[in-house]
C-alpha atoms as a PDB file:
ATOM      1  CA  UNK A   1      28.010   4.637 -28.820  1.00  0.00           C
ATOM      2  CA  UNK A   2      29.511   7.466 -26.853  1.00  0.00           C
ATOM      3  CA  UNK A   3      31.673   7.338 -23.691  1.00  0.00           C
ATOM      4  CA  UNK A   4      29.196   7.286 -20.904  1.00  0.00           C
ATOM      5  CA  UNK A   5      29.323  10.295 -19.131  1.00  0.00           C
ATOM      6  CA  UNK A   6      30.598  10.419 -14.915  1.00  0.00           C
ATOM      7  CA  UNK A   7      27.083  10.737 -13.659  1.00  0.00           C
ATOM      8  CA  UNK A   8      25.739   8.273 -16.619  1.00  0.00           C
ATOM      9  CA  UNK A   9      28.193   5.868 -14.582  1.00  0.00           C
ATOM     10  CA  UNK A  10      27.734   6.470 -10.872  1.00  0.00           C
ATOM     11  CA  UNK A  11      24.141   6.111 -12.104  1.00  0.00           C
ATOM     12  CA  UNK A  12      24.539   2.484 -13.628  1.00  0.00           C
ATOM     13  CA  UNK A  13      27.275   1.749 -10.359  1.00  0.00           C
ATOM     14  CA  UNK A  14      24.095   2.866  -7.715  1.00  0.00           C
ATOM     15  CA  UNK A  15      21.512   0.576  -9.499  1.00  0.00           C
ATOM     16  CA  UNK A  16      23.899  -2.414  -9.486  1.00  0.00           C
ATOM     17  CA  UNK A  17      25.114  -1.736  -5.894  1.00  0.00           C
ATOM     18  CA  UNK A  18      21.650  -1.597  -4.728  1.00  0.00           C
ATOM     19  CA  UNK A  19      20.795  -4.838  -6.705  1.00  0.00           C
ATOM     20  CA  UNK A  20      23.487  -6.638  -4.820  1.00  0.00           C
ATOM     21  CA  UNK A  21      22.790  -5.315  -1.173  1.00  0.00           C
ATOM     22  CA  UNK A  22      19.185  -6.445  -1.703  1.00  0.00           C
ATOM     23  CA  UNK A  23      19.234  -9.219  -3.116  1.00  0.00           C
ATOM     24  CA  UNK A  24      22.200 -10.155  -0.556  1.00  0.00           C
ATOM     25  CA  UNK A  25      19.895  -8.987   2.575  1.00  0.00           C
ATOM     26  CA  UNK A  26      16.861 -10.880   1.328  1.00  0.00           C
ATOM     27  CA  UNK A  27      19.030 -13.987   0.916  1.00  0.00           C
ATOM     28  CA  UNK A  28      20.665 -13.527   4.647  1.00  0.00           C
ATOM     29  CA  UNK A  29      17.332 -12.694   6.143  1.00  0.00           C
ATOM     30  CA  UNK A  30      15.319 -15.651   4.721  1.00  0.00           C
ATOM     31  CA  UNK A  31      18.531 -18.294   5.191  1.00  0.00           C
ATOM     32  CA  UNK A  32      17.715 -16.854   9.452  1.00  0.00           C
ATOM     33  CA  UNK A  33      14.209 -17.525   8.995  1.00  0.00           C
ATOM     34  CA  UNK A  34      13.060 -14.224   8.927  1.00  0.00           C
ATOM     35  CA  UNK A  35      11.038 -11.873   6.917  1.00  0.00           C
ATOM     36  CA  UNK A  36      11.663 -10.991   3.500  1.00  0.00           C
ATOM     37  CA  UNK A  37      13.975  -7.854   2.418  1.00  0.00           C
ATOM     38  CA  UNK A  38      10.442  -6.297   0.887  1.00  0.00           C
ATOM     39  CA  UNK A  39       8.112  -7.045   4.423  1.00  0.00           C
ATOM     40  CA  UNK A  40      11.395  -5.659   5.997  1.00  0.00           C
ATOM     41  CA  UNK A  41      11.105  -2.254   3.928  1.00  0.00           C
ATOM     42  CA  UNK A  42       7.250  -1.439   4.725  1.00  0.00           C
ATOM     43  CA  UNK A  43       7.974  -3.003   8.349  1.00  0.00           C
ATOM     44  CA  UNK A  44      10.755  -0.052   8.861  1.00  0.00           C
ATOM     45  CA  UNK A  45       9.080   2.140   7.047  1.00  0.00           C
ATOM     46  CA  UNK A  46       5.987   2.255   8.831  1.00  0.00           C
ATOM     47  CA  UNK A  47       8.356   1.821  12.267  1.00  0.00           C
ATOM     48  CA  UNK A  48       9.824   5.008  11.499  1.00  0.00           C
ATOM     49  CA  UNK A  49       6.589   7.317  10.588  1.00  0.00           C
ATOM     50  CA  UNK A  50       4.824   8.916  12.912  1.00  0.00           C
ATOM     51  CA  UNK A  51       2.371   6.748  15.334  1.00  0.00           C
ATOM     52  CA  UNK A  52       3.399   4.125  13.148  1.00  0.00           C
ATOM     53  CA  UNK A  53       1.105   4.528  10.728  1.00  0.00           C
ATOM     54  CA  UNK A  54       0.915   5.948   6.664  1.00  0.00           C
ATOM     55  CA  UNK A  55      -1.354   6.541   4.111  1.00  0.00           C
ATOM     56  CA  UNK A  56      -1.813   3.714   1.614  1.00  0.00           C
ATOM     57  CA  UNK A  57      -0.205   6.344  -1.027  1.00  0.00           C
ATOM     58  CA  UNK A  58       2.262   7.286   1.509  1.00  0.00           C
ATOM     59  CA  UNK A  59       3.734   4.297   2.087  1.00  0.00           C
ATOM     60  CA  UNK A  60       3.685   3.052  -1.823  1.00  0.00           C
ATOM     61  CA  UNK A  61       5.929   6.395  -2.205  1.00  0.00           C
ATOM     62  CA  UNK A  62       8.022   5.214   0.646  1.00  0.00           C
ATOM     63  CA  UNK A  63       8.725   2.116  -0.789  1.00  0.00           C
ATOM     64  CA  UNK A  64       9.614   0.060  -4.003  1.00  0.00           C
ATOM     65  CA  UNK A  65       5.741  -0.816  -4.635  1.00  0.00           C
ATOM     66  CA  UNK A  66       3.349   1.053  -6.576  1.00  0.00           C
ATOM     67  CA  UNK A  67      -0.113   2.073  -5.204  1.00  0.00           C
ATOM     68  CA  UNK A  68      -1.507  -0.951  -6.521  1.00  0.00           C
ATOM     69  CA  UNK A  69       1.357  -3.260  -5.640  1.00  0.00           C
ATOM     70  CA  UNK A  70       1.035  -2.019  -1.919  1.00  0.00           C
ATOM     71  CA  UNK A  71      -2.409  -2.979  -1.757  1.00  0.00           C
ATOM     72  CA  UNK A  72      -1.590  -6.362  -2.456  1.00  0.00           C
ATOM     73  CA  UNK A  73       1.102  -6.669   0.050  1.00  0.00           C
ATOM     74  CA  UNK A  74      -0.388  -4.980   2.808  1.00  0.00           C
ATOM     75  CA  UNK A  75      -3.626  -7.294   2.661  1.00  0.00           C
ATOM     76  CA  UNK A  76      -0.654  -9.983   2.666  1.00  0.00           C
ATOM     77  CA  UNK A  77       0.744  -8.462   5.980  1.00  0.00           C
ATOM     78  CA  UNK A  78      -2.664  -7.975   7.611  1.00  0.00           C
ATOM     79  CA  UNK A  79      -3.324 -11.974   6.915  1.00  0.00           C
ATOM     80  CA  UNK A  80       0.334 -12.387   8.687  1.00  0.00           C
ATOM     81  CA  UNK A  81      -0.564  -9.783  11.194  1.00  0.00           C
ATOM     82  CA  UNK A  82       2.208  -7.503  10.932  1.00  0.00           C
ATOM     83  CA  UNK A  83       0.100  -4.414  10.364  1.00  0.00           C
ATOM     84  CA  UNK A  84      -3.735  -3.364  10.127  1.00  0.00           C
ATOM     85  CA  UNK A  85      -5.333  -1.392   7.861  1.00  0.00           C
ATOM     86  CA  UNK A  86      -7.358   0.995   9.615  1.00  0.00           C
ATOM     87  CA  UNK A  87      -9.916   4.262   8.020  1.00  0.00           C
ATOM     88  CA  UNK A  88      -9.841   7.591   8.004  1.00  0.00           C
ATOM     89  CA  UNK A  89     -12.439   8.697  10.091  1.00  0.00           C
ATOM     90  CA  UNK A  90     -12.771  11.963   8.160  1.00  0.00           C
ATOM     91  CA  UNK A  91     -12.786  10.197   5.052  1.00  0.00           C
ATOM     92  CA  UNK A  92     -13.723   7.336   4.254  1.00  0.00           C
ATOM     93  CA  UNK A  93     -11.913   6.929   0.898  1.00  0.00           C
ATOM     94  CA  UNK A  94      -8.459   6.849   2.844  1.00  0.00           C
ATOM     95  CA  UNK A  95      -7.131   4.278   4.414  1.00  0.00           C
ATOM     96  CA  UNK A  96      -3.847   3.716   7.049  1.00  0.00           C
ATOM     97  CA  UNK A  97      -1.137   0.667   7.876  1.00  0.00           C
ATOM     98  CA  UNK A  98      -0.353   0.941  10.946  1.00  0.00           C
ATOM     99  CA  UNK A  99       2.047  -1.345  12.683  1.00  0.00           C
ATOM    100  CA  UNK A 100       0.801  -3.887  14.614  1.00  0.00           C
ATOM    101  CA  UNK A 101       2.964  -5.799  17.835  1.00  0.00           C
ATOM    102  CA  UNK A 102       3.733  -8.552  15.945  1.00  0.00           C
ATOM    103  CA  UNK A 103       5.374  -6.426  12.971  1.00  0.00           C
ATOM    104  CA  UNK A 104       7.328  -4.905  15.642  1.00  0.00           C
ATOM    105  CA  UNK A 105       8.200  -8.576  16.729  1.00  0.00           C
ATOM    106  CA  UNK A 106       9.336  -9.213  13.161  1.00  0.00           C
ATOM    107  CA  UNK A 107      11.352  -6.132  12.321  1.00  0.00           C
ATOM    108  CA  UNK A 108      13.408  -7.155  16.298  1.00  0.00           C
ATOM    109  CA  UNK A 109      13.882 -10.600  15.067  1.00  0.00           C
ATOM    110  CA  UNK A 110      15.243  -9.625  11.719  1.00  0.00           C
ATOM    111  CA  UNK A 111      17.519  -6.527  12.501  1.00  0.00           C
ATOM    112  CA  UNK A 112      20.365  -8.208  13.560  1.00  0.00           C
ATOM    113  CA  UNK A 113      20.760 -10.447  10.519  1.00  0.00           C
ATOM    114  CA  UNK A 114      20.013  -6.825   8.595  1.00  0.00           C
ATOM    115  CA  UNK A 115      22.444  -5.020  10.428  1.00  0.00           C
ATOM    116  CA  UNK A 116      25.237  -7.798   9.684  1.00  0.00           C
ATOM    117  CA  UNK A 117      24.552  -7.428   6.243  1.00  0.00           C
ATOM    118  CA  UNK A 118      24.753  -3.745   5.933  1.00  0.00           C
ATOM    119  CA  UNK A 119      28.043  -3.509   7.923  1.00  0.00           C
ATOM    120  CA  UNK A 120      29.827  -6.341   6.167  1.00  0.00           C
ATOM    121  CA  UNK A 121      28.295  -6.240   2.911  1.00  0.00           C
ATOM    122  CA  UNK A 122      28.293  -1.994   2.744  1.00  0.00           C
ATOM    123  CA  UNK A 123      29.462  -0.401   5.741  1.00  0.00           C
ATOM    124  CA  UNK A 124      32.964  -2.173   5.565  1.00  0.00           C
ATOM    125  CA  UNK A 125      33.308  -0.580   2.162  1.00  0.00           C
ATOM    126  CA  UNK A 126      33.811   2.896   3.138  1.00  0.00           C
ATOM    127  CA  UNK A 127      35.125   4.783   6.549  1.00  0.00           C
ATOM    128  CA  UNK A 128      32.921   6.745   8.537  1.00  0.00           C
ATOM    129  CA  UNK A 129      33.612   9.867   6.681  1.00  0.00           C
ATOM    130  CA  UNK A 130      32.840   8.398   3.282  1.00  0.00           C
ATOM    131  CA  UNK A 131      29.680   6.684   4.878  1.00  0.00           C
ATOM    132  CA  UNK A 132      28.362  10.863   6.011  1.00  0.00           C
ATOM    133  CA  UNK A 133      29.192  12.088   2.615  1.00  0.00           C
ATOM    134  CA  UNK A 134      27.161   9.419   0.859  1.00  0.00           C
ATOM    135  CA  UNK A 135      24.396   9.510   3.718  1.00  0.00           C
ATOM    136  CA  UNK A 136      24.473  13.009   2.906  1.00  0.00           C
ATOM    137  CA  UNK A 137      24.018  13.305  -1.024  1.00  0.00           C
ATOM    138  CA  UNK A 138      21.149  10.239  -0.855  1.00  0.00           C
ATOM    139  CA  UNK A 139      19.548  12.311   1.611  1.00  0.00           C
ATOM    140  CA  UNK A 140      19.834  15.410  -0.710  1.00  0.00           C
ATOM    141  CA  UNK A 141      18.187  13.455  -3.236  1.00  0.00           C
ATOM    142  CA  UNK A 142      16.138  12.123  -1.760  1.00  0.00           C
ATOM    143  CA  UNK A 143      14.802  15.694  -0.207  1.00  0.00           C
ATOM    144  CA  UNK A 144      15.214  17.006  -3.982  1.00  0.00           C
ATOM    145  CA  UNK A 145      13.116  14.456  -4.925  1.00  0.00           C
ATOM    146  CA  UNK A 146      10.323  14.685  -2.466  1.00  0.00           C
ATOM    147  CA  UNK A 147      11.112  11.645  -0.947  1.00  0.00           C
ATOM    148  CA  UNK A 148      10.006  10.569   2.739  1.00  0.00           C
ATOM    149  CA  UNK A 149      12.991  10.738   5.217  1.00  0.00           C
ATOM    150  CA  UNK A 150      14.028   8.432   7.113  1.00  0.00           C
ATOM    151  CA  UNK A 151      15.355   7.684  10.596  1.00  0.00           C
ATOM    152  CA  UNK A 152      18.933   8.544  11.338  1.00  0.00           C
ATOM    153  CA  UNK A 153      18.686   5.797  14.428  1.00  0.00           C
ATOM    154  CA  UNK A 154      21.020   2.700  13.549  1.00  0.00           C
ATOM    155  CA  UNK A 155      18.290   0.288  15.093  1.00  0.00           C
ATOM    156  CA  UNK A 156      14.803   0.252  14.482  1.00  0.00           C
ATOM    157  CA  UNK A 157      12.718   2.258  16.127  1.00  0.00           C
ATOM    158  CA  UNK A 158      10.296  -0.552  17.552  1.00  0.00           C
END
C-alpha cells in the first residue's frame, strides 16, 4: 500500500477528531440531562437561520441527516415540541422547522455543558491563533463546498 499522502492524513485525523468531540459532547450533554448532540445540531442550526426557520432540504444540508432522515427527526422534535413544521404558503409542496420556545429552552439549558466540552475537549488544544486559522480553512470549505454558514457568536443565538 502506498504512504498516505499529507492531505490523505489530515483527512483520516479530521474524521477521527470529529468522531471523538461528538461522541464526547453527546456523552456530556446526556450525563446533564440534556438533549442529545444530534437535537443539539438542528436546535442551533435552526437558532442561527434566519427567523428561525429552514426548508426541510435546507436543514438536511445543514446537518448530518439526509432528507429522509430529517423527516424522521423533525416529526420527533415536533412530538417533543422543540420546533413546528409549518407550509409554504406559496407552495404547498414545501415545508419549514421553525424553532419553537421550548427548543430555545433546550438549546439554553444545554449550552453550557456544550461550551465546556468544546473548550476543554477542543479549544484547549490550540491558542487563539491556531483556533482563527482552522475556523478559517473549515469555513473555506465549507463556502467551497456550498455549505450553510454558520454563526460566528460563541453562544447561541436564542
Amino acid at each position: 500500500m502506498p504512504r498516505p499522502r499529507p492531505r490523505q492524513v489530515a483527512w483520516r485525523l479530521f474524521l477521527q477528531a470529529h468522531a471523538l468531540l461528538t461522541k464526547r459532547v453527546d456523552a456530556a450533554l446526556l450525563a446533564a440531562d440534556c438533549i442529545s448532540f444530534d437535537t443539539y445540531d438542528v436546535l442551533i442550526t435552526l437558532a442561527e437561520a434566519p427567523g428561525q426557520r429552514l426548508r426541510m432540504s435546507e436543514l438536511a444540508g445543514a446537518t448530518f441527516f439526509s432528507n429522509s432522515g430529517i423527516s424522521r427527526r423533525v416529526a420527533r422534535l415536533e412530538k417533543e415540541g422543540f420546533l413546528q413544521r409549518k407550509g409554504c404558503e406559496n407552495d404547498g409542496r414545501v415545508f419549514y422547522a421553525v424553532l419553537t420556545e421550548a427548543g430555545r429552552e433546550a438549546l439554553r439549558e444545554a449550552w453550557p455543558v456544550y461550551e465546556r466540552v468544546i473548550e476543554e475537549d477542543f479549544g484547549k488544544a490550540m491558542n487563539p491563533s491556531e483556533t482563527r486559522d482552522l475556523a478559517k480553512i473549515l469555513g473555506s470549505l465549507v463556502d467551497r463546498l456550498g455549505g450553510a454558514s454558520v454563526g460566528a457568536t460563541e453562544e447561541p443565538p436564542v
